[in-house]
C-alpha atoms as a PDB file:
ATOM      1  CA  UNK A   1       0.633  -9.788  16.592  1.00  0.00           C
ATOM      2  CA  UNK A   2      -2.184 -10.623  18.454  1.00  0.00           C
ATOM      3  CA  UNK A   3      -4.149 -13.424  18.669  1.00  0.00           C
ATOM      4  CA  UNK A   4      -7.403 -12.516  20.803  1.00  0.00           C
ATOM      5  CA  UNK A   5     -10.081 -13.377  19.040  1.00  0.00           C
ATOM      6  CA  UNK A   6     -12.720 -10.657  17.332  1.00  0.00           C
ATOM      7  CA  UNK A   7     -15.446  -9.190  18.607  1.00  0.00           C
ATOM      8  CA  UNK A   8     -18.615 -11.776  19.064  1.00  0.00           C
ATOM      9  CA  UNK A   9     -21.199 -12.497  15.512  1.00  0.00           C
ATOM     10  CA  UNK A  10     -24.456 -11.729  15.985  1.00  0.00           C
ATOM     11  CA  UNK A  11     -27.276 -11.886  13.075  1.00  0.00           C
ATOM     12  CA  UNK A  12     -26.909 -10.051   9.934  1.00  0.00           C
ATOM     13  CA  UNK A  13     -23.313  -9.258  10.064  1.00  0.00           C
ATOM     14  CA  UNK A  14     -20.903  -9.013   7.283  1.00  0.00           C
ATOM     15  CA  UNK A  15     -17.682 -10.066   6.490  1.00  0.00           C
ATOM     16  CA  UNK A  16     -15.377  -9.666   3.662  1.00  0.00           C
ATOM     17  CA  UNK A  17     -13.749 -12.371   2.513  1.00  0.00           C
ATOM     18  CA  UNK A  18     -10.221 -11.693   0.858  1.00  0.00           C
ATOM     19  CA  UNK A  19      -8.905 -15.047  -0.697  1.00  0.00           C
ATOM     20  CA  UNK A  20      -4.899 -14.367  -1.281  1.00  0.00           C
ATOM     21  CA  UNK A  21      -4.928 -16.506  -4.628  1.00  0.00           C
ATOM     22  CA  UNK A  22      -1.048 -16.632  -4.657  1.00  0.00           C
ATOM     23  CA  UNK A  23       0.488 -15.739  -0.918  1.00  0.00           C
ATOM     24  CA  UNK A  24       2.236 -17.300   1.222  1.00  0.00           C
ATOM     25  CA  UNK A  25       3.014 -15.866   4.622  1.00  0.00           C
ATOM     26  CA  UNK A  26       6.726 -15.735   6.629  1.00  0.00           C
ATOM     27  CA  UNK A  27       6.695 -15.363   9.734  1.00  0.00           C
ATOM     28  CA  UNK A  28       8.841 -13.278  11.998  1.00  0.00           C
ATOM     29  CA  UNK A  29      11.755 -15.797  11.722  1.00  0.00           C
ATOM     30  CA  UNK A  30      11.590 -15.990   7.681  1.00  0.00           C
ATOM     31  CA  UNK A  31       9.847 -19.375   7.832  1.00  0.00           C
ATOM     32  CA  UNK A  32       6.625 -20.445   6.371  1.00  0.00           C
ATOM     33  CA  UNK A  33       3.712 -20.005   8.325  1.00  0.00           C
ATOM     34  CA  UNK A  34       2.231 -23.479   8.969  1.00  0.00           C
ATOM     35  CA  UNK A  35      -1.757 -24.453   9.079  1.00  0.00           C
ATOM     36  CA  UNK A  36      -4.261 -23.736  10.726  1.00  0.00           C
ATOM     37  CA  UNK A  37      -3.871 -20.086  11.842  1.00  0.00           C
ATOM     38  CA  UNK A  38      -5.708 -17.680  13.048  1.00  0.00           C
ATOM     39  CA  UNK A  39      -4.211 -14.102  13.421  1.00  0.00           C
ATOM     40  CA  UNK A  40      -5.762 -10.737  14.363  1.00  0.00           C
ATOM     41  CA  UNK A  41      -4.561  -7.917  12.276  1.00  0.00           C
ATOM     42  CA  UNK A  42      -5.636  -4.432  13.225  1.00  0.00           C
ATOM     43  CA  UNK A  43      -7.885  -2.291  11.210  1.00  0.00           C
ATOM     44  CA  UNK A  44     -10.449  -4.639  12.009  1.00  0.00           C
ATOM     45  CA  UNK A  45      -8.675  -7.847   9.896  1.00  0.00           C
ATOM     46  CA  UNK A  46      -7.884 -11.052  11.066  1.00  0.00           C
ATOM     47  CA  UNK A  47      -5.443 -12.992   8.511  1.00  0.00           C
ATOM     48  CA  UNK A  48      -6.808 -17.120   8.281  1.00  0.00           C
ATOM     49  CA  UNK A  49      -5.414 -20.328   6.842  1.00  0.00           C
ATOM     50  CA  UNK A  50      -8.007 -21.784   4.579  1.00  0.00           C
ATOM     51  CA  UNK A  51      -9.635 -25.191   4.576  1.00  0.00           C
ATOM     52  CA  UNK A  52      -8.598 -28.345   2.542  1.00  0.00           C
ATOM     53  CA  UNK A  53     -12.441 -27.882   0.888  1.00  0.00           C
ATOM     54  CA  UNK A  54     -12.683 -24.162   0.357  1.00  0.00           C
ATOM     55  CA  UNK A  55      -8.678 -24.010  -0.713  1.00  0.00           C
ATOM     56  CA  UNK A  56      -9.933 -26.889  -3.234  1.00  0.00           C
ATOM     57  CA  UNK A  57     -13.146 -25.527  -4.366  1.00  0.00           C
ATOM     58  CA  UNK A  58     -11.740 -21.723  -5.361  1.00  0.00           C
ATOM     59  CA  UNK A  59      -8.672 -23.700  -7.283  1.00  0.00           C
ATOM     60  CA  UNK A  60     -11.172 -25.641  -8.955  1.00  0.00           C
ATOM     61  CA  UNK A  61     -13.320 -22.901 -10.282  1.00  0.00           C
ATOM     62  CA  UNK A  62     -10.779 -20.667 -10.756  1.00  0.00           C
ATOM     63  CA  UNK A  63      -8.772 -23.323 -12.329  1.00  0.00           C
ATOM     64  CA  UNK A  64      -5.408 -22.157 -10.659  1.00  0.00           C
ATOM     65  CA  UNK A  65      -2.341 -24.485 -10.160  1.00  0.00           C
ATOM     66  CA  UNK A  66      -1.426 -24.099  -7.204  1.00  0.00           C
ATOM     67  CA  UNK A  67      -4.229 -24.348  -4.427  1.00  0.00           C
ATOM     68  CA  UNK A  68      -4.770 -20.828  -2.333  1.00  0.00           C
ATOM     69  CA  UNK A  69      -4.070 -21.068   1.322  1.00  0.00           C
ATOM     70  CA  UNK A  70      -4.845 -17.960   2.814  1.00  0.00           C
ATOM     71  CA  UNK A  71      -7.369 -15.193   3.008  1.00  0.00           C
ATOM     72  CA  UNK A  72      -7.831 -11.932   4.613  1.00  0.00           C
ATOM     73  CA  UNK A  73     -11.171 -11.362   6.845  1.00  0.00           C
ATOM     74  CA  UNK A  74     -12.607  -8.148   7.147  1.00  0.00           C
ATOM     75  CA  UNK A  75     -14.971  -7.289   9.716  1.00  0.00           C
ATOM     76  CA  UNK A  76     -17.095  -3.675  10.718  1.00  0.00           C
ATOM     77  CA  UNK A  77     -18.385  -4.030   6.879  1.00  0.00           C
ATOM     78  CA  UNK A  78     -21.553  -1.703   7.134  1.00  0.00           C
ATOM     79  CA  UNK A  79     -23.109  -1.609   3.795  1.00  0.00           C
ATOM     80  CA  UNK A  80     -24.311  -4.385   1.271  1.00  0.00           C
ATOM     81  CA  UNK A  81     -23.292  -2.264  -1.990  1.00  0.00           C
ATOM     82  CA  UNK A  82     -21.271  -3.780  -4.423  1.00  0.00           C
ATOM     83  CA  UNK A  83     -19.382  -0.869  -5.764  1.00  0.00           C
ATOM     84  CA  UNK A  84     -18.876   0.264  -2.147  1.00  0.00           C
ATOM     85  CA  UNK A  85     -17.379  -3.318  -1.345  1.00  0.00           C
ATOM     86  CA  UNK A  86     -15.217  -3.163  -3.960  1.00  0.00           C
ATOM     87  CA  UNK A  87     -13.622  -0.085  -3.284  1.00  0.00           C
ATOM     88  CA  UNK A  88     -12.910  -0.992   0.507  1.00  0.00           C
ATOM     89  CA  UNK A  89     -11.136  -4.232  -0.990  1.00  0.00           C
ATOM     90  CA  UNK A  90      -9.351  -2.185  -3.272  1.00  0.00           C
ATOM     91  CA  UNK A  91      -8.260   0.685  -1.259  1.00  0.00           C
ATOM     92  CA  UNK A  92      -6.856  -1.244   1.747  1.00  0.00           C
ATOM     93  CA  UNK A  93      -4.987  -3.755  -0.524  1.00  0.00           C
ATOM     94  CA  UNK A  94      -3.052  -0.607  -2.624  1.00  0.00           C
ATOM     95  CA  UNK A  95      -2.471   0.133   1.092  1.00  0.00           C
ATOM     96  CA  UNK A  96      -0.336  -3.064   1.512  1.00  0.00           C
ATOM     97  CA  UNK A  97       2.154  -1.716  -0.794  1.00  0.00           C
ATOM     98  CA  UNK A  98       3.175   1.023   1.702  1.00  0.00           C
ATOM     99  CA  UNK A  99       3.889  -1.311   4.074  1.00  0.00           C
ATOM    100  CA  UNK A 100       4.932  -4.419   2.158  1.00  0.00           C
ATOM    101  CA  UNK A 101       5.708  -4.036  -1.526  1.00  0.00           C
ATOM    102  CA  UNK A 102       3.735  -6.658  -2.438  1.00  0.00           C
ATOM    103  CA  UNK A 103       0.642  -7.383  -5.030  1.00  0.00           C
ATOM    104  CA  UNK A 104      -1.241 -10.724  -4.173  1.00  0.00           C
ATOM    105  CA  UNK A 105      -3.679 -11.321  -6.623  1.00  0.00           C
ATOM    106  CA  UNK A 106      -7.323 -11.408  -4.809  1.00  0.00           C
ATOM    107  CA  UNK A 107     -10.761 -12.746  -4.681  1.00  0.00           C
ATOM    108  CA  UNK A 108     -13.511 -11.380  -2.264  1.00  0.00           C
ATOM    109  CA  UNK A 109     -16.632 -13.148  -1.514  1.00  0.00           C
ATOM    110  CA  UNK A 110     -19.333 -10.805   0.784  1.00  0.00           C
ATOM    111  CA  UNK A 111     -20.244 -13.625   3.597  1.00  0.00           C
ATOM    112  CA  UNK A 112     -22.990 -12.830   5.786  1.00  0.00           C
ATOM    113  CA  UNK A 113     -23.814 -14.044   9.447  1.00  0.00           C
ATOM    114  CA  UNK A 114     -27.288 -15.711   9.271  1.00  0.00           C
ATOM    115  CA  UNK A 115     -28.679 -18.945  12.016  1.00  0.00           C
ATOM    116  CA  UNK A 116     -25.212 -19.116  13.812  1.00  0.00           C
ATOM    117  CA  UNK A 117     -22.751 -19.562  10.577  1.00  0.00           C
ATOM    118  CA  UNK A 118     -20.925 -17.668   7.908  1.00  0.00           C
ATOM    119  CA  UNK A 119     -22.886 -17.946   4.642  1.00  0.00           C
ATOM    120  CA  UNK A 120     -21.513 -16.514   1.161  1.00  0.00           C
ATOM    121  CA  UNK A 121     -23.864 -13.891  -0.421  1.00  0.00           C
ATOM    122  CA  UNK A 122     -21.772 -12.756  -4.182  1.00  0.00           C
ATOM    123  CA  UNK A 123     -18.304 -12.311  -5.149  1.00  0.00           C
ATOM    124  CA  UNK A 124     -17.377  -8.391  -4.444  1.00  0.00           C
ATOM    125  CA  UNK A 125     -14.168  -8.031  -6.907  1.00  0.00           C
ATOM    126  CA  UNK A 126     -11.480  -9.603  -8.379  1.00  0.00           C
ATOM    127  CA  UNK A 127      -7.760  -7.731  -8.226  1.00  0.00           C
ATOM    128  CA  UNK A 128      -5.214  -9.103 -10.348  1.00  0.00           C
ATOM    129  CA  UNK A 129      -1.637  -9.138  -8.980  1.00  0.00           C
ATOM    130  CA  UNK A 130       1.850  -9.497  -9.832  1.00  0.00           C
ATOM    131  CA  UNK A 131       1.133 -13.403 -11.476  1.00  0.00           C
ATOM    132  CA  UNK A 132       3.406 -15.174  -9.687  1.00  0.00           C
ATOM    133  CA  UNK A 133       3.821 -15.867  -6.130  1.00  0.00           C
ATOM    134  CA  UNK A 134       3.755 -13.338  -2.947  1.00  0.00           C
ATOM    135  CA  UNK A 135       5.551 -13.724  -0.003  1.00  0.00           C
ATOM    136  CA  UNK A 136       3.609 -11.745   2.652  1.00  0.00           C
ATOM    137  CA  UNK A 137       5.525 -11.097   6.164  1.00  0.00           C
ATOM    138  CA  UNK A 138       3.383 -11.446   9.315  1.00  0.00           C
ATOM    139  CA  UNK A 139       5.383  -8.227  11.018  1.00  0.00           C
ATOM    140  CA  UNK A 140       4.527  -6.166   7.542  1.00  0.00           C
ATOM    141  CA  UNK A 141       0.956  -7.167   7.974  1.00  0.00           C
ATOM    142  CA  UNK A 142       0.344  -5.950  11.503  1.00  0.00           C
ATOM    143  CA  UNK A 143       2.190  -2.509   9.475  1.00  0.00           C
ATOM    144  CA  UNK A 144      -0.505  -2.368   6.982  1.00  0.00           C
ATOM    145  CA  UNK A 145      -3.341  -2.932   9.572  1.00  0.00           C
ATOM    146  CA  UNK A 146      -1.999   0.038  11.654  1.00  0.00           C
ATOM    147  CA  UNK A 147      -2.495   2.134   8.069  1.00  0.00           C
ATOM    148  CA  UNK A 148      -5.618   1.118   7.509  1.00  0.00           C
ATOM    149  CA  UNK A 149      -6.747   1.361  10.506  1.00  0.00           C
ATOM    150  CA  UNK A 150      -5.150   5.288  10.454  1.00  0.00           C
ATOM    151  CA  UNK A 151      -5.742   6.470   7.326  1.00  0.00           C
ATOM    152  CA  UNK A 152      -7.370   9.789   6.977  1.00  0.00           C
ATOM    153  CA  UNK A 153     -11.272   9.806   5.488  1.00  0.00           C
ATOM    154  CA  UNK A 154     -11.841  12.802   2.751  1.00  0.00           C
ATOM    155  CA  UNK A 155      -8.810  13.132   1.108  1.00  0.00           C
ATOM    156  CA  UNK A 156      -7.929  14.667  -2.352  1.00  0.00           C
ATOM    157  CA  UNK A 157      -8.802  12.300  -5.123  1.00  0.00           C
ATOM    158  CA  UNK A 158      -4.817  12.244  -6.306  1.00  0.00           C
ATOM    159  CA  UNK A 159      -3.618  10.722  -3.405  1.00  0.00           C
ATOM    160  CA  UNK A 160      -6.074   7.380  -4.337  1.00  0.00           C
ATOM    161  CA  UNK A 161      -4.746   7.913  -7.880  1.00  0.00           C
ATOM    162  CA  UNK A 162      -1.511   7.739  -6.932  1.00  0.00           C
ATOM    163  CA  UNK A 163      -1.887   5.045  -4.465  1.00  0.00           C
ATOM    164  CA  UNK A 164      -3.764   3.219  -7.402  1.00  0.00           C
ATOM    165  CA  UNK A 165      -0.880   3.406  -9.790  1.00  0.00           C
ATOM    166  CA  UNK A 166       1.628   2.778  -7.036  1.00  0.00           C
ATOM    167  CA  UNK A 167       0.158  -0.816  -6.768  1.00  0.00           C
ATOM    168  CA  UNK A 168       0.165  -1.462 -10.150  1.00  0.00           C
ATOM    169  CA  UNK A 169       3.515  -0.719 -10.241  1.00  0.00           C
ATOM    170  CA  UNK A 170       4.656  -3.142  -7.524  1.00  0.00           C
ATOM    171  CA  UNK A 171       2.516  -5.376 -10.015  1.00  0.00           C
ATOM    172  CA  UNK A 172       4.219  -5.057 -13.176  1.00  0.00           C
ATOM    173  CA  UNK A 173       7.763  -5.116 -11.177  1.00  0.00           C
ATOM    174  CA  UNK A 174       8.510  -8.724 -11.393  1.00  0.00           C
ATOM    175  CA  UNK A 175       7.196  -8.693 -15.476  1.00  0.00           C
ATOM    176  CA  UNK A 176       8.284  -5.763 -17.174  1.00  0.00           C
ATOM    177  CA  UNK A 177      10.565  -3.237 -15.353  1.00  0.00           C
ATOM    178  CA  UNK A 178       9.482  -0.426 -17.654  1.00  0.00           C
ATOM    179  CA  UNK A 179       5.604  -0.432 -17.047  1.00  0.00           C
ATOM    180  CA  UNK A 180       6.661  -0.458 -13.669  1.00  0.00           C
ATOM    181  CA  UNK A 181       8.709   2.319 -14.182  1.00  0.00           C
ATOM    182  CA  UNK A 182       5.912   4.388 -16.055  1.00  0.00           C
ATOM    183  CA  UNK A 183       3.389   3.817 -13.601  1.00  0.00           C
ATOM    184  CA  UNK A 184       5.572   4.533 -10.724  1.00  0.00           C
ATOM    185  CA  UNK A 185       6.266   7.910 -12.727  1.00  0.00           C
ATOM    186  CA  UNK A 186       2.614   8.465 -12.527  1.00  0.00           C
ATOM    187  CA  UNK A 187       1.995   7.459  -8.996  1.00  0.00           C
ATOM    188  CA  UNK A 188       5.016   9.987  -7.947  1.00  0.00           C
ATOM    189  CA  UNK A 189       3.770  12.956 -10.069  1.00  0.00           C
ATOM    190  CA  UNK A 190      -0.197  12.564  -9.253  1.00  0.00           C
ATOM    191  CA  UNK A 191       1.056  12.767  -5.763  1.00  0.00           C
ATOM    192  CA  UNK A 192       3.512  16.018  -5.301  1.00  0.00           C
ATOM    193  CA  UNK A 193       3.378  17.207  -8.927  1.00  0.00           C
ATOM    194  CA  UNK A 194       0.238  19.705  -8.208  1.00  0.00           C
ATOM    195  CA  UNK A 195       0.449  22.874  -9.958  1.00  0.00           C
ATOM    196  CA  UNK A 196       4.068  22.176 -11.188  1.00  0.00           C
ATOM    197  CA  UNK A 197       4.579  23.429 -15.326  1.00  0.00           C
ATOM    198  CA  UNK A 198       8.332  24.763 -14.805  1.00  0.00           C
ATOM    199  CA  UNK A 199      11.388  22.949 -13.462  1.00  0.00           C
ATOM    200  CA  UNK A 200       9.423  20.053 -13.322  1.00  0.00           C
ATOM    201  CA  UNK A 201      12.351  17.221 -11.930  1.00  0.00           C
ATOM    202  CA  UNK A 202      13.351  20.202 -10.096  1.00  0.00           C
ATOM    203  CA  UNK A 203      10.446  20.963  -8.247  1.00  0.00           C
ATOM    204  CA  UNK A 204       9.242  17.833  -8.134  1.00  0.00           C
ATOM    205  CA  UNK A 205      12.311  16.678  -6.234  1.00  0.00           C
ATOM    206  CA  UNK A 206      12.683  19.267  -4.140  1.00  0.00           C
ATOM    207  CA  UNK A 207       9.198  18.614  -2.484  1.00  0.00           C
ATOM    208  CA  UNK A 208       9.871  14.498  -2.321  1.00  0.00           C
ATOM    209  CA  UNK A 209      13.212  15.333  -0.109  1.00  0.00           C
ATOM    210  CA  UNK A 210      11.698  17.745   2.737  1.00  0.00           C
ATOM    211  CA  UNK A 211       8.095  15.400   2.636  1.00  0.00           C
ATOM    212  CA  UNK A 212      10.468  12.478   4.289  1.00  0.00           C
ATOM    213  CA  UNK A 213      13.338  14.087   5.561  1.00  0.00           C
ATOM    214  CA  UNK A 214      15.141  17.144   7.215  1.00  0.00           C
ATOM    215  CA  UNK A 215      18.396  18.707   7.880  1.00  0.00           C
ATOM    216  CA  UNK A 216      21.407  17.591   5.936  1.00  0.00           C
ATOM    217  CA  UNK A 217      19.831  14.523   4.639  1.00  0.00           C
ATOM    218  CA  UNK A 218      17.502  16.755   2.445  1.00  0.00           C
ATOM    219  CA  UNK A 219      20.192  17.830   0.162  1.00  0.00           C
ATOM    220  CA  UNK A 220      21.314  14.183  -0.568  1.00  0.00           C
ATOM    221  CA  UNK A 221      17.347  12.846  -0.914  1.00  0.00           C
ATOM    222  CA  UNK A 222      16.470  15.575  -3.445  1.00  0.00           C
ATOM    223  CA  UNK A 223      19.954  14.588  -5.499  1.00  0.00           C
ATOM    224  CA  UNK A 224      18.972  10.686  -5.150  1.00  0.00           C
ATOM    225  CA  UNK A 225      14.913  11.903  -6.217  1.00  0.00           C
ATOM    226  CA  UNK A 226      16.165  13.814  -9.543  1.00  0.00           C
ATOM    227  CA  UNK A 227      18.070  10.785 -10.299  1.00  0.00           C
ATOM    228  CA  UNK A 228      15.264   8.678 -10.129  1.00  0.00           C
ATOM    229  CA  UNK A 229      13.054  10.717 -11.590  1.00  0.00           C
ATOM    230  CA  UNK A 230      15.399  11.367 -14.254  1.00  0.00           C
ATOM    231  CA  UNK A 231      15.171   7.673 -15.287  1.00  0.00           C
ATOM    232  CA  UNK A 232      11.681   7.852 -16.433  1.00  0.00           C
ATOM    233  CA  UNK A 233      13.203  10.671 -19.365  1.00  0.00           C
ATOM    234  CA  UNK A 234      15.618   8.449 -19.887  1.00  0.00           C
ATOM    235  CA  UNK A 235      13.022   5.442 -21.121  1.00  0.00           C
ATOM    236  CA  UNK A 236      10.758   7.830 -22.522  1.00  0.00           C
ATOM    237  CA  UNK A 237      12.632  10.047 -24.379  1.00  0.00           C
ATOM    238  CA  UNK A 238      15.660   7.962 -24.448  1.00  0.00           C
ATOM    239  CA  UNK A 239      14.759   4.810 -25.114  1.00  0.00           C
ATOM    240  CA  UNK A 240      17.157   3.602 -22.417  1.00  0.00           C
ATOM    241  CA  UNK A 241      15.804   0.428 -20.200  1.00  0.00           C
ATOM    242  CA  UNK A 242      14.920   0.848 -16.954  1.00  0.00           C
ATOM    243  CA  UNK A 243      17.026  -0.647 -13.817  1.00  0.00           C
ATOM    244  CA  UNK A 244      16.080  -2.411 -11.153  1.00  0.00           C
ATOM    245  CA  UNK A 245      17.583  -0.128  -8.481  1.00  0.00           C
ATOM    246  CA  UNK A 246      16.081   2.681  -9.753  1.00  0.00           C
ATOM    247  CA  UNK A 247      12.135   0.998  -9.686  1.00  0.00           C
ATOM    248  CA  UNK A 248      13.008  -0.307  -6.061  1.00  0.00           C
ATOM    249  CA  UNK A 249      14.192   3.055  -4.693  1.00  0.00           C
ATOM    250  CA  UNK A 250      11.565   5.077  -6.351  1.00  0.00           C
ATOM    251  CA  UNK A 251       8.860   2.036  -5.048  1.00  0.00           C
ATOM    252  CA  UNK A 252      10.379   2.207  -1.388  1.00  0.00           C
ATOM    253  CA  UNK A 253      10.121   6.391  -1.283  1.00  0.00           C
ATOM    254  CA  UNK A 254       6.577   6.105  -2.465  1.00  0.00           C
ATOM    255  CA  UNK A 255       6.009   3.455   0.622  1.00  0.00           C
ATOM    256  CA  UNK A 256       7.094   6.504   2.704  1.00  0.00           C
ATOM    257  CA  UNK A 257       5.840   9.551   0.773  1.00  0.00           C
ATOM    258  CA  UNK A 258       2.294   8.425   0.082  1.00  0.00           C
ATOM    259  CA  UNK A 259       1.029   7.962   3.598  1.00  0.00           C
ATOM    260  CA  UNK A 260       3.431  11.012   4.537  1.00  0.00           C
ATOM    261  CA  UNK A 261       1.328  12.953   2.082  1.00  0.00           C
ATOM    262  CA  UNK A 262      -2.039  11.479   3.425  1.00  0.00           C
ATOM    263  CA  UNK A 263      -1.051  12.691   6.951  1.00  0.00           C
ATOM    264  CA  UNK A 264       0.330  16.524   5.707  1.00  0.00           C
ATOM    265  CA  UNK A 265      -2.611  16.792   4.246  1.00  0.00           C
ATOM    266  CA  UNK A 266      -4.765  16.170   6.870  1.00  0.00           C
ATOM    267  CA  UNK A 267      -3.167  18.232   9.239  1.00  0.00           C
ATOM    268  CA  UNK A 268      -2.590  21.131   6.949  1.00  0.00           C
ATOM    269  CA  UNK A 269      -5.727  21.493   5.743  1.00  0.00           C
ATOM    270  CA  UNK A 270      -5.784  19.667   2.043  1.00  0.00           C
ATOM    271  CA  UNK A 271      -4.165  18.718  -0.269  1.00  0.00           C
ATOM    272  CA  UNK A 272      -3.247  22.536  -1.173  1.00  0.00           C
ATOM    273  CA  UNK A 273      -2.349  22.910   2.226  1.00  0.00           C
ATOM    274  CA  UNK A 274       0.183  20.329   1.987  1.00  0.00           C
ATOM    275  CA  UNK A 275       2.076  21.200  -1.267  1.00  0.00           C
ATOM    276  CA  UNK A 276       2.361  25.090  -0.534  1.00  0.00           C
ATOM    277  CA  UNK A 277       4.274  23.811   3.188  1.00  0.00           C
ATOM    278  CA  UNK A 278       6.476  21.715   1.142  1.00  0.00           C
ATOM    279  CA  UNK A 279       6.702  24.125  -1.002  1.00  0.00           C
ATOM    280  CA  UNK A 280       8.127  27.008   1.693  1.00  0.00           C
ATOM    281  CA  UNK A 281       9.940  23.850   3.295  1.00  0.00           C
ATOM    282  CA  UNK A 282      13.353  25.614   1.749  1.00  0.00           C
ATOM    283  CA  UNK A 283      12.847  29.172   3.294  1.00  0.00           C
ATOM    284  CA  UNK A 284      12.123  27.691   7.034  1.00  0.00           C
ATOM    285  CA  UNK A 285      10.234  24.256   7.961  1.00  0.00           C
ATOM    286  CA  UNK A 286       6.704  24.355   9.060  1.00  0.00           C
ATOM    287  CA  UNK A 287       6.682  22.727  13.033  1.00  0.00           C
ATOM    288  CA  UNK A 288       3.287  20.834  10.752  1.00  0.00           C
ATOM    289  CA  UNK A 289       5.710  19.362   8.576  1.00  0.00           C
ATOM    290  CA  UNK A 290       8.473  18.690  10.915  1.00  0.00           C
ATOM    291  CA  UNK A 291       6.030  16.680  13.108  1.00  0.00           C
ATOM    292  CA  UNK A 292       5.411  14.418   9.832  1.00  0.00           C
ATOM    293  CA  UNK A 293       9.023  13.996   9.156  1.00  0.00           C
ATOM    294  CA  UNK A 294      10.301  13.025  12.390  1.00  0.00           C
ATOM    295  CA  UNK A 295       7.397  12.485  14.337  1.00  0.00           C
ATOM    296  CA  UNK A 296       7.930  11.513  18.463  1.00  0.00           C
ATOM    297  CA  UNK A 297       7.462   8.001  18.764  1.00  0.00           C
ATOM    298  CA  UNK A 298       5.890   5.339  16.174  1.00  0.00           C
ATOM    299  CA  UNK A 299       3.763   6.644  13.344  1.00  0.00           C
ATOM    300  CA  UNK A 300       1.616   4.703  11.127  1.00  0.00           C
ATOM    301  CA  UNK A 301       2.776   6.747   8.522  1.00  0.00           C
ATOM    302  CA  UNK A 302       6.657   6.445   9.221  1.00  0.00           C
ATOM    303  CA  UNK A 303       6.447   2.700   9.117  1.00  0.00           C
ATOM    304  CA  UNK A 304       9.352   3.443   6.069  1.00  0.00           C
ATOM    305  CA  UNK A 305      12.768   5.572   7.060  1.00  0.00           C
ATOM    306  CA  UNK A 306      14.044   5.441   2.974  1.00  0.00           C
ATOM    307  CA  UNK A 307      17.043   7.509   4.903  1.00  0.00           C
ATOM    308  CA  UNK A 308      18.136   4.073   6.343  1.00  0.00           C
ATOM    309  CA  UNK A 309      17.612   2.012   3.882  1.00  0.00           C
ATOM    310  CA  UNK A 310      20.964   0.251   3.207  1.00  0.00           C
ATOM    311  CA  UNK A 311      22.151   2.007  -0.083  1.00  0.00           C
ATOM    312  CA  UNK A 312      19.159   3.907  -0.634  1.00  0.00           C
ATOM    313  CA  UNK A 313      21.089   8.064  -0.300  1.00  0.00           C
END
């Protein structure tokens, strides 16, 4: 990561505050980050330790436990409107879970740069998280600032839906395996399910394998994917818990698929676009969609191989 500082304050500008109510950070060696800190994060972020009297003050009038001691600064904020500050906060921190699955819970304050210091205008939103504590890794940071920093403006509506319910989903993981499960479900079919009435797990599965792989590997994704999928009958309509394994695989595809989907989409076109190339992806593979899948070099949206993921096929 780098550590240059941002780009100089002048008068009037604004800055989202993001205080990480229950994070705490590892860095690249699996130890906890130590205070103070001060870490640029690109995307226009910079991840900072708080102070003993803000850490203090937000426990107290939140009345938490333990004491936060991190936040997330975000900086090229351009408008003053609530409901458009909320939504940034929102949208990049459902982000995080396709490069880290994590849910910290989250306060952000709207601070604005008025006779040469940081002043606090209004609380923006609040976003509940898992309830208990986060560990966020510095290296999976820097991943999610590359997203942000990437993702594509004007997509279709159902990839935010899906994103939405993918978050709540890493959420609910660590307190009830089967919301997680349901959500997930939802997250998975609002993203690749367009269109589909017939042959549903087929279908469905057959477009998840060729959106993050090719070649042999295909076959053996779009077995594991109506496996998966298959679990969410099997609580339904079964009654039958759900597993662990089968929320983390499903959670760890969606890391991959989601800003897979965001990139097909953009350079197919749409949404449409994207589902009728996945959708001829078993008759001959589109050069669009082969660039997605293996792409030449790093890609902010192949931050996730689920193909090498120990135990994952």
């Amino acid at each position: 990561m780098t550590t240059k500082p941002g780009a100089a304050y002048w008068e009037g500008r604004l800055r989202l505050t993001c205080i990480l109510l229950d994070a705490s950070v590892l860095n690249p060696n699996g130890y906890f980050e130590e205070f103070p800190k001060r870490t640029v994060i690109p995307g226009g972020m910079v991840l900072a330790a708080l102070g003993e009297t803000e850490s203090r003050r937000i426990s107290s009038r939140l009345h938490v436990q333990r004491p936060p001691r991190w936040r997330i600064e975000m900086f090229d904020i351009e408008s003053d409107d609530a409901d458009e500050l909320s939504a940034i906060v929102r949208h990049r921190f459902n982000l995080l879970c396709c490069a880290q699955r994590s849910a910290p819970s989250v306060l952000a304050l709207l601070d604005r740069f008025t006779g040469g210091a940081w002043r606090r205008v209004c609380p923006v939103a609040e976003i509940s998280g898992s309830g208990r504590g986060v560990f966020l890794d510095e290296e999976r940071l820097e991943a999610w600032g590359e997203i942000v920093a990437a993702w594509p403006s004007g997509l279709d509506d159902r990839i935010a839906i899906s994103l939405e319910f993918f978050r709540e989903s890493v959420a609910e993981r660590q307190v009830s395996l089967s919301k997680s499960l349901l959500t997930l479900a939802v997250a998975f079919e609002s993203l690749i399910g367009q269109d589909l009435k017939a042959e549903l797990n087929f279908r469905l599965s057959q477009r998840a394998a060729f959106l993050v792989s090719n070649g042999p590997a295909s076959h053996r994704v779009m077995v594991r994917m109506k496996d998966l999928y298959g679990a969410r009958s099997s609580l339904v309509h079964g009654g039958r818990k759900a597993s662990p394994d089968a929320v983390t695989k499903l959670q760890q595809f969606m890391m991959r698929a989601i800003p897979s989907m965001a990139r097909l989409s953009e350079v197919a076109g749409g949404f449409k676009g994207a589902n009728q190339i996945l959708d001829k992806a078993p008759f001959g593979l589109d050069p669009i969609l082969r660039d997605v899948v293996s792409p030449k070099g790093e890609a902010w949206w192949a931050r996730v191989d689920v193909c090498k993921i120990p135990g994952w096929l």
